[in-house]
N, C-alpha and C. Protein backbone atom coordinates (compact mmCIF):
# COMPACT_ATOMS: atom_id res chain seq x y z
N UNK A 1 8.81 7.54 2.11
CA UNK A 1 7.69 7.78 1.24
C UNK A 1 7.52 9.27 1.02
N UNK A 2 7.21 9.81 0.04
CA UNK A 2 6.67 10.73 -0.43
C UNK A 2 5.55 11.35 0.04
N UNK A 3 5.58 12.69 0.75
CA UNK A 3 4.30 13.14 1.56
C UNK A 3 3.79 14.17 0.64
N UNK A 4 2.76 14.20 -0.37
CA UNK A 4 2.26 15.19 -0.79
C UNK A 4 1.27 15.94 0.05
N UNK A 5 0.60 16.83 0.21
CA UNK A 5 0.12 17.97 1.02
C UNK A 5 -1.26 17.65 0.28
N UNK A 6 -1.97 17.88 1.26
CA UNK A 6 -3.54 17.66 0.79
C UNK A 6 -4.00 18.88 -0.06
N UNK A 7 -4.35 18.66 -1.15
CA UNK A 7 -5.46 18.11 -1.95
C UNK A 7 -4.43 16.41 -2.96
N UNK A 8 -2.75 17.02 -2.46
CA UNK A 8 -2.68 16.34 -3.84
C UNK A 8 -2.46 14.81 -3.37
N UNK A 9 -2.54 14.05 -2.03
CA UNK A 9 -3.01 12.63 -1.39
C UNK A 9 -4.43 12.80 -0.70
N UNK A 10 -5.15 12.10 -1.45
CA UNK A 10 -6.21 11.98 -0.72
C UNK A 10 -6.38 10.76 -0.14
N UNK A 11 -6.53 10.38 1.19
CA UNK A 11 -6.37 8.91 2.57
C UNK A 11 -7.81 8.76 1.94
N UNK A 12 -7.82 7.67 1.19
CA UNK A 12 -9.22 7.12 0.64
C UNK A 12 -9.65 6.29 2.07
N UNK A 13 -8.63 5.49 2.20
CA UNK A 13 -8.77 4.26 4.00
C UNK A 13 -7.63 4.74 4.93
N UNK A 14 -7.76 4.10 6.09
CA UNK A 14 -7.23 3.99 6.78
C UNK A 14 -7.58 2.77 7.98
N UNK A 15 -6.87 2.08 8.28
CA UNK A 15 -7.23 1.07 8.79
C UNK A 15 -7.44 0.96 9.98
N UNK A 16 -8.54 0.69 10.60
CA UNK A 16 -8.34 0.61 12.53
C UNK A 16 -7.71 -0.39 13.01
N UNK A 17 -6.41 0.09 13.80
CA UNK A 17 -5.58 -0.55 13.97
C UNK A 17 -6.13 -1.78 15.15
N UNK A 18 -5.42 -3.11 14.51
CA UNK A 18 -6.42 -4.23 15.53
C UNK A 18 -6.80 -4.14 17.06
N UNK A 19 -6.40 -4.01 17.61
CA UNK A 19 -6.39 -3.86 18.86
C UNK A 19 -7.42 -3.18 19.06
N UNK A 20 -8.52 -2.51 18.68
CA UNK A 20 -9.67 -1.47 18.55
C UNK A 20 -10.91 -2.36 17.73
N UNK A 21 -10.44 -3.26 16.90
CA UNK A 21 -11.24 -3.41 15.85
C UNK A 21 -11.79 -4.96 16.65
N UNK A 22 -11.30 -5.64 16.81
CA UNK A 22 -11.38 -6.81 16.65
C UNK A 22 -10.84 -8.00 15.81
N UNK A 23 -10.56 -7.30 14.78
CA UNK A 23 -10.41 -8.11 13.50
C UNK A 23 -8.67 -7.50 12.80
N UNK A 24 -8.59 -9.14 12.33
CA UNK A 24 -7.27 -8.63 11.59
C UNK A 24 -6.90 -7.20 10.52
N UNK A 25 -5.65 -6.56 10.45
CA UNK A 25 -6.04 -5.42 9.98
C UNK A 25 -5.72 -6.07 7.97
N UNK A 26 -5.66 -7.37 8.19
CA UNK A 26 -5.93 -7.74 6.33
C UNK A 26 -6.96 -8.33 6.67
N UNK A 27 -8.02 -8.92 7.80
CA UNK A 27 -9.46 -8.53 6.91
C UNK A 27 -10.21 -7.35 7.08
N UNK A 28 -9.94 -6.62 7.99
CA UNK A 28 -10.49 -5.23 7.80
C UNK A 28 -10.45 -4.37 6.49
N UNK A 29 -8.92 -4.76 6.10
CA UNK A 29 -8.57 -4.27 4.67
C UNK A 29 -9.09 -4.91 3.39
N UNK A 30 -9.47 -6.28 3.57
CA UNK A 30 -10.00 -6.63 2.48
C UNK A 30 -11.91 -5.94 2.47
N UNK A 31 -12.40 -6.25 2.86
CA UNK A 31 -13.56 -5.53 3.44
C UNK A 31 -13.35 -3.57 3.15
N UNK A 32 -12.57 -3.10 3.73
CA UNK A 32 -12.15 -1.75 2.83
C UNK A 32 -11.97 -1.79 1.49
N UNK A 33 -10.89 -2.39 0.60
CA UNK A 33 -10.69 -2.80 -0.36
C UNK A 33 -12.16 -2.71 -0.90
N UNK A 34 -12.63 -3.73 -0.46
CA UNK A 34 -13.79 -4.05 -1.92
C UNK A 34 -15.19 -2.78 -2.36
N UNK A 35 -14.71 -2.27 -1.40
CA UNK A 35 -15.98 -0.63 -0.61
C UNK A 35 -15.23 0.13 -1.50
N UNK A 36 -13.52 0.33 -1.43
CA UNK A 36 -12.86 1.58 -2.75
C UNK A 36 -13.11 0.93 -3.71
N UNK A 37 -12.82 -0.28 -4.03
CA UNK A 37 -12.94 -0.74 -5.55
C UNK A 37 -14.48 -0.16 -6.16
N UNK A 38 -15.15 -0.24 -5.57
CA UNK A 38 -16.28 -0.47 -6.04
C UNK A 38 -16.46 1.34 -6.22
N UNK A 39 -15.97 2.18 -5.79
CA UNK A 39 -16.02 3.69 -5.80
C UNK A 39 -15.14 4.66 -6.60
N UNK A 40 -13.92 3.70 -6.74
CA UNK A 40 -12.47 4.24 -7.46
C UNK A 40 -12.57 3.83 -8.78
N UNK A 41 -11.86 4.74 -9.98
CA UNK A 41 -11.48 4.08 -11.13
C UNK A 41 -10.62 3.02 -11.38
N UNK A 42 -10.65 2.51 -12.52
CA UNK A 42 -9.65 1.45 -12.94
C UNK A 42 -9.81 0.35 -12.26
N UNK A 43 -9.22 -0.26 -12.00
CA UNK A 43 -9.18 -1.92 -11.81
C UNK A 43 -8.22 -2.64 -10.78
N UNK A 44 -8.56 -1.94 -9.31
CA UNK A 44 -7.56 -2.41 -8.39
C UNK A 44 -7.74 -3.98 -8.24
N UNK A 45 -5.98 -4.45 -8.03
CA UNK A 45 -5.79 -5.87 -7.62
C UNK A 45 -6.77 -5.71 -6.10
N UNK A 46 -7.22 -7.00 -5.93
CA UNK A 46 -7.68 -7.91 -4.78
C UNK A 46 -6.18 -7.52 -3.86
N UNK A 47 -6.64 -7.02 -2.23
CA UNK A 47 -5.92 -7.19 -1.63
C UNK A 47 -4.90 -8.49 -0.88
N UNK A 48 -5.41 -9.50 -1.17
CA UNK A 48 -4.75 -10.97 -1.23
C UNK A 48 -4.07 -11.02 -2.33
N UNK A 49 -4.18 -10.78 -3.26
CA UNK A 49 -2.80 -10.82 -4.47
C UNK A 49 -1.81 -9.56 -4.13
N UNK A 50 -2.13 -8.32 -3.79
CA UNK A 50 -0.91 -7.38 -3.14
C UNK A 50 -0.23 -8.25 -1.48
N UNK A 51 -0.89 -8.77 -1.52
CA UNK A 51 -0.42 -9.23 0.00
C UNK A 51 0.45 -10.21 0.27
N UNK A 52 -0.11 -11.17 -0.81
CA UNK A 52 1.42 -12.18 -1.15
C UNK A 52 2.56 -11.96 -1.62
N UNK A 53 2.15 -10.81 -2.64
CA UNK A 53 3.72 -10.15 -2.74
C UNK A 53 4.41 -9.39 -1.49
N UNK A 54 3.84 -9.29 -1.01
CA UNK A 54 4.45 -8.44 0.19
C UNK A 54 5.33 -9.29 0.64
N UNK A 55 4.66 -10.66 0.97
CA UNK A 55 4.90 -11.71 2.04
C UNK A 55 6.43 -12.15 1.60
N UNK A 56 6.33 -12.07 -0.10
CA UNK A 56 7.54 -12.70 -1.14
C UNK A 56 8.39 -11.33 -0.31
N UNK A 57 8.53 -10.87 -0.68
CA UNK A 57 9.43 -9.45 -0.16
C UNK A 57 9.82 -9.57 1.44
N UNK A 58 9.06 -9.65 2.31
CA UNK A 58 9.34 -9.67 4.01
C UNK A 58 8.29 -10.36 4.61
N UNK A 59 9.07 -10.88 5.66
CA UNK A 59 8.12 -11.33 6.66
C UNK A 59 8.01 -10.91 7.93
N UNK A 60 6.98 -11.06 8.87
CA UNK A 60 6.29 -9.85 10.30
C UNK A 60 5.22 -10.02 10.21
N UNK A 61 4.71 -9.36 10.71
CA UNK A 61 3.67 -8.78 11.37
C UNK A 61 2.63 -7.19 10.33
N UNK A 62 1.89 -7.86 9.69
CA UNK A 62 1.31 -6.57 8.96
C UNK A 62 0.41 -5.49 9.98
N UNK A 63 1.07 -4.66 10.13
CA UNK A 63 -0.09 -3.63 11.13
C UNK A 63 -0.62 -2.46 10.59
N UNK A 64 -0.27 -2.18 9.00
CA UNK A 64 -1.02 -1.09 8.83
C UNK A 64 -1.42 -1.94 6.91
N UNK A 65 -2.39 -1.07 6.51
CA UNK A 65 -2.57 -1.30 5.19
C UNK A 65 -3.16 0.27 4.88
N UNK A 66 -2.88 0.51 3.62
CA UNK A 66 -3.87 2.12 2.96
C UNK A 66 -3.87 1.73 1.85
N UNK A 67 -4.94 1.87 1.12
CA UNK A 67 -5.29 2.09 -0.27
C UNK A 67 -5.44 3.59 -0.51
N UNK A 68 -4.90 3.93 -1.31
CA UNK A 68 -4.62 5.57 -1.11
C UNK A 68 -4.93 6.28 -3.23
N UNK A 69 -5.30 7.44 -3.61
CA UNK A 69 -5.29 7.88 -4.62
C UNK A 69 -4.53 8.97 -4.59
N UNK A 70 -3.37 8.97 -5.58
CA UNK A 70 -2.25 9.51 -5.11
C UNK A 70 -1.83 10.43 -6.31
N UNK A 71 -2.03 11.47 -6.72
CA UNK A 71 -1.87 12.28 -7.81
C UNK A 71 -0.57 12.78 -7.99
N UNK A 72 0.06 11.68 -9.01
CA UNK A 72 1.24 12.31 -9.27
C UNK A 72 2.32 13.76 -9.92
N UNK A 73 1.62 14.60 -9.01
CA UNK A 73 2.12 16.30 -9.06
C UNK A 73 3.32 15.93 -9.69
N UNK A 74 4.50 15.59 -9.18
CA UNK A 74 6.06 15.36 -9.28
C UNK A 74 6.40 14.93 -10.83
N UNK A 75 5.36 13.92 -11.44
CA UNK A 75 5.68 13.84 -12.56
C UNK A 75 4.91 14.26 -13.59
N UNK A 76 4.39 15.26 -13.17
CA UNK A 76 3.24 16.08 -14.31
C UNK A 76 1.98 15.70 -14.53
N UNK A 77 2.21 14.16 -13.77
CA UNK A 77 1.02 13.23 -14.28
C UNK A 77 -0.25 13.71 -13.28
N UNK A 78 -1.57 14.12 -14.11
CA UNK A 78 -2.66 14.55 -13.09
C UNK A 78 -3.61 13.83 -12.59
N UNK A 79 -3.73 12.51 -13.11
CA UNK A 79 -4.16 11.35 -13.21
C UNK A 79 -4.08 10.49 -12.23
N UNK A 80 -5.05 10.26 -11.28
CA UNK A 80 -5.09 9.60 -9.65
C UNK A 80 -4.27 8.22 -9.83
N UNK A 81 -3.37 7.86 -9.35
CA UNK A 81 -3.02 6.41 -9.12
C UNK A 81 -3.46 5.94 -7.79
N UNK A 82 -3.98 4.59 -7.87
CA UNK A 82 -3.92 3.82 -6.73
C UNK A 82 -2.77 3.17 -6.27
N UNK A 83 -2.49 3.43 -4.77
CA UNK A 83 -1.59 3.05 -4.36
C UNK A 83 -1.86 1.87 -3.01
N UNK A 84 -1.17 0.89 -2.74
CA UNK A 84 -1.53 0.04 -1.47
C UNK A 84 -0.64 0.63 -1.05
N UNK A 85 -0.44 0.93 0.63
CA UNK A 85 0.83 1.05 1.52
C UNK A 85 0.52 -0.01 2.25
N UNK A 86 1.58 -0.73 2.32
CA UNK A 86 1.62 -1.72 3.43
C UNK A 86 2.77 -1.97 4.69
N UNK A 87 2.27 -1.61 5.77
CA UNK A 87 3.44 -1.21 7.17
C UNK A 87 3.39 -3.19 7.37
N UNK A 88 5.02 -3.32 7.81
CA UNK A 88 4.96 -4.48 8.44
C UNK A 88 6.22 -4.35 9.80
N UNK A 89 5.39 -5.19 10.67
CA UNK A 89 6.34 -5.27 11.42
C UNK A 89 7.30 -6.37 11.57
N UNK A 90 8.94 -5.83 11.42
CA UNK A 90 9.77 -7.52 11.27
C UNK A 90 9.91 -7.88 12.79
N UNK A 91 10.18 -9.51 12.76
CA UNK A 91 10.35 -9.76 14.51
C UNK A 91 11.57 -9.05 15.16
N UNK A 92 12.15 -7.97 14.45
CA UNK A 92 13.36 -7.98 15.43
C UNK A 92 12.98 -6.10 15.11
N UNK A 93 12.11 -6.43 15.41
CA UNK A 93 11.20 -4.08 15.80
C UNK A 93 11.60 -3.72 14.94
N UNK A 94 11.23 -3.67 13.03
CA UNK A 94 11.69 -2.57 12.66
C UNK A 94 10.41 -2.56 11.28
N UNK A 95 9.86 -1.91 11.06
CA UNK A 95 8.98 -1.20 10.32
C UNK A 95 9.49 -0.85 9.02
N UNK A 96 8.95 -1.86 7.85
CA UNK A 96 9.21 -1.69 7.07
C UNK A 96 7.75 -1.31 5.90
N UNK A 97 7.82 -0.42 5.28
CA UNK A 97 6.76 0.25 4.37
C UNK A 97 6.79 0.04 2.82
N UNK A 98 6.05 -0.96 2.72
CA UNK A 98 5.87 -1.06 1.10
C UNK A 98 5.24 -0.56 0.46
N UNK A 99 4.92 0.20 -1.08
CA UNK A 99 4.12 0.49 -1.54
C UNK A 99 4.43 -0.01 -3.07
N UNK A 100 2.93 -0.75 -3.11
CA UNK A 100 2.51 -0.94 -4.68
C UNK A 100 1.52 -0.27 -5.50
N UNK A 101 1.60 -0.18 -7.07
CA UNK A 101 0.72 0.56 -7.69
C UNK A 101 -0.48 -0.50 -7.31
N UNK A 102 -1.75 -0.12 -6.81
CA UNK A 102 -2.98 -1.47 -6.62
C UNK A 102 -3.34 -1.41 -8.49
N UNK A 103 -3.32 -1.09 -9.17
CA UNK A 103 -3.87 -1.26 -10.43
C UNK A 103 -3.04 -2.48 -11.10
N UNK A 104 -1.33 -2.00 -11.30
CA UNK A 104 -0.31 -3.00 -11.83
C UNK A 104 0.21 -4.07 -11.11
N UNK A 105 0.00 -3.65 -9.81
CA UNK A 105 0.88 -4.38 -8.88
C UNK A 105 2.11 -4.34 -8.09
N UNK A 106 3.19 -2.98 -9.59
CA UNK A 106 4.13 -2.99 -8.77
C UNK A 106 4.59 -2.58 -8.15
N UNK A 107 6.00 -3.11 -7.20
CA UNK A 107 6.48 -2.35 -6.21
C UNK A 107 7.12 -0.90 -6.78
N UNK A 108 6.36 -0.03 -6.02
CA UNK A 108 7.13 1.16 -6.29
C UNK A 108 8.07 1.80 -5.53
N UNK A 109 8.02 1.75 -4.05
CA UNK A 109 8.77 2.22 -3.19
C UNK A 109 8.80 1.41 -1.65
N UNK A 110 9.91 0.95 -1.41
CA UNK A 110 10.12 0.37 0.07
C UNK A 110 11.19 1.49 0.83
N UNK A 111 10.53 1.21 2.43
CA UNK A 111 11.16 2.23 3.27
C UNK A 111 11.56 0.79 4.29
N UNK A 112 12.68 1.14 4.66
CA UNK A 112 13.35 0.45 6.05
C UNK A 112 14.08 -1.23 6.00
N UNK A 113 14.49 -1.04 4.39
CA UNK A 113 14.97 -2.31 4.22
C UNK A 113 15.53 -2.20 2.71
N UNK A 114 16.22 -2.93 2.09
CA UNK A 114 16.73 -2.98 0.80
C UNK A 114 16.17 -3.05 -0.46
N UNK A 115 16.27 -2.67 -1.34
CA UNK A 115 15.13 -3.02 -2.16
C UNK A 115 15.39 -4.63 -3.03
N UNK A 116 14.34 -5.10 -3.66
CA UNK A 116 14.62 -6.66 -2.93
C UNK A 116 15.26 -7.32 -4.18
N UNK A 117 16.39 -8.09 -4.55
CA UNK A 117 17.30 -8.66 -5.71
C UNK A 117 16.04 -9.36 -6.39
N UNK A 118 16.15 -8.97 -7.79
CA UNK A 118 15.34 -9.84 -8.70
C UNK A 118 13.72 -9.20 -9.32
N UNK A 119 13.69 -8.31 -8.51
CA UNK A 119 12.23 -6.87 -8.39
C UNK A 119 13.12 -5.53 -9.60
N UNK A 120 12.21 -5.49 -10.57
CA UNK A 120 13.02 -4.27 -11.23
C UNK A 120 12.05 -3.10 -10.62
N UNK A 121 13.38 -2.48 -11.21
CA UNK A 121 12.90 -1.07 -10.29
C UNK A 121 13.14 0.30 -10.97
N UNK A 122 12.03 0.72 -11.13
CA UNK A 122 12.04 1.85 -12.05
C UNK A 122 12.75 3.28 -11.44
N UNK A 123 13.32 3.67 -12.81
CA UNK A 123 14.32 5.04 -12.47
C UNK A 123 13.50 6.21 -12.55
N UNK A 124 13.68 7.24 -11.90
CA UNK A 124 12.85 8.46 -12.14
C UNK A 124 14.06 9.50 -13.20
């Protein structure tokens, strides 16, 4: 993933990781979710519709989620996008990181696994 330097990612959430919380970290996240929606522009998907796609893509263990506003410096664009990151863990230890646009839906970038046959995938 792409680490821009603060001002130009701003960590809208961050999720308390379960073990602290009590609660699963997708309902903690949905419950986050609906607190940015309601604060952010545009029209983020429901975190249950990013989440099934995930599920279509890999299966594990979800342990992290971010809804993030992510100013695309790199492509000139100054214009906040929402982004979901979603960490999963597969059963055989390996951490894989998805990220979708939360507005469109789509996948924009996976870390720690292939990117998935049948998903188009945009060229920079």
């Amino acid at each position: 993933m792409s680490s821009l330097p603060f001002p130009g990612r701003v960590l809208l959430l961050l999720l308390t990781p379960v073990f602290l919380s009590g609660c699963s970290a997708e309902e903690n996240a949905a419950q986050a979710t609906e607190t940015a929606i309601e604060r952010g522009p545009g029209r983020v998907r429901p975190l249950s519709e990013v989440m099934a796609m995930a599920r279509q893509i890999t299966d594990g263990r979800v342990i992290d989620v971010e809804l993030e506003s992510d100013v695309g410096l790199d492509d000139g664009n100054r214009e906040p996008r929402w982004v979901y990151e979603i960490e999963v863990l597969t059963e055989d230890n390996r951490v894989i990181e998805l990220e979708f646009d939360a507005v469109t839906g789509k996948l924009l970038e996976i870390d720690g696994a292939p990117w998935p046959a049948g998903i188009p995938r945009e060229t920079p």
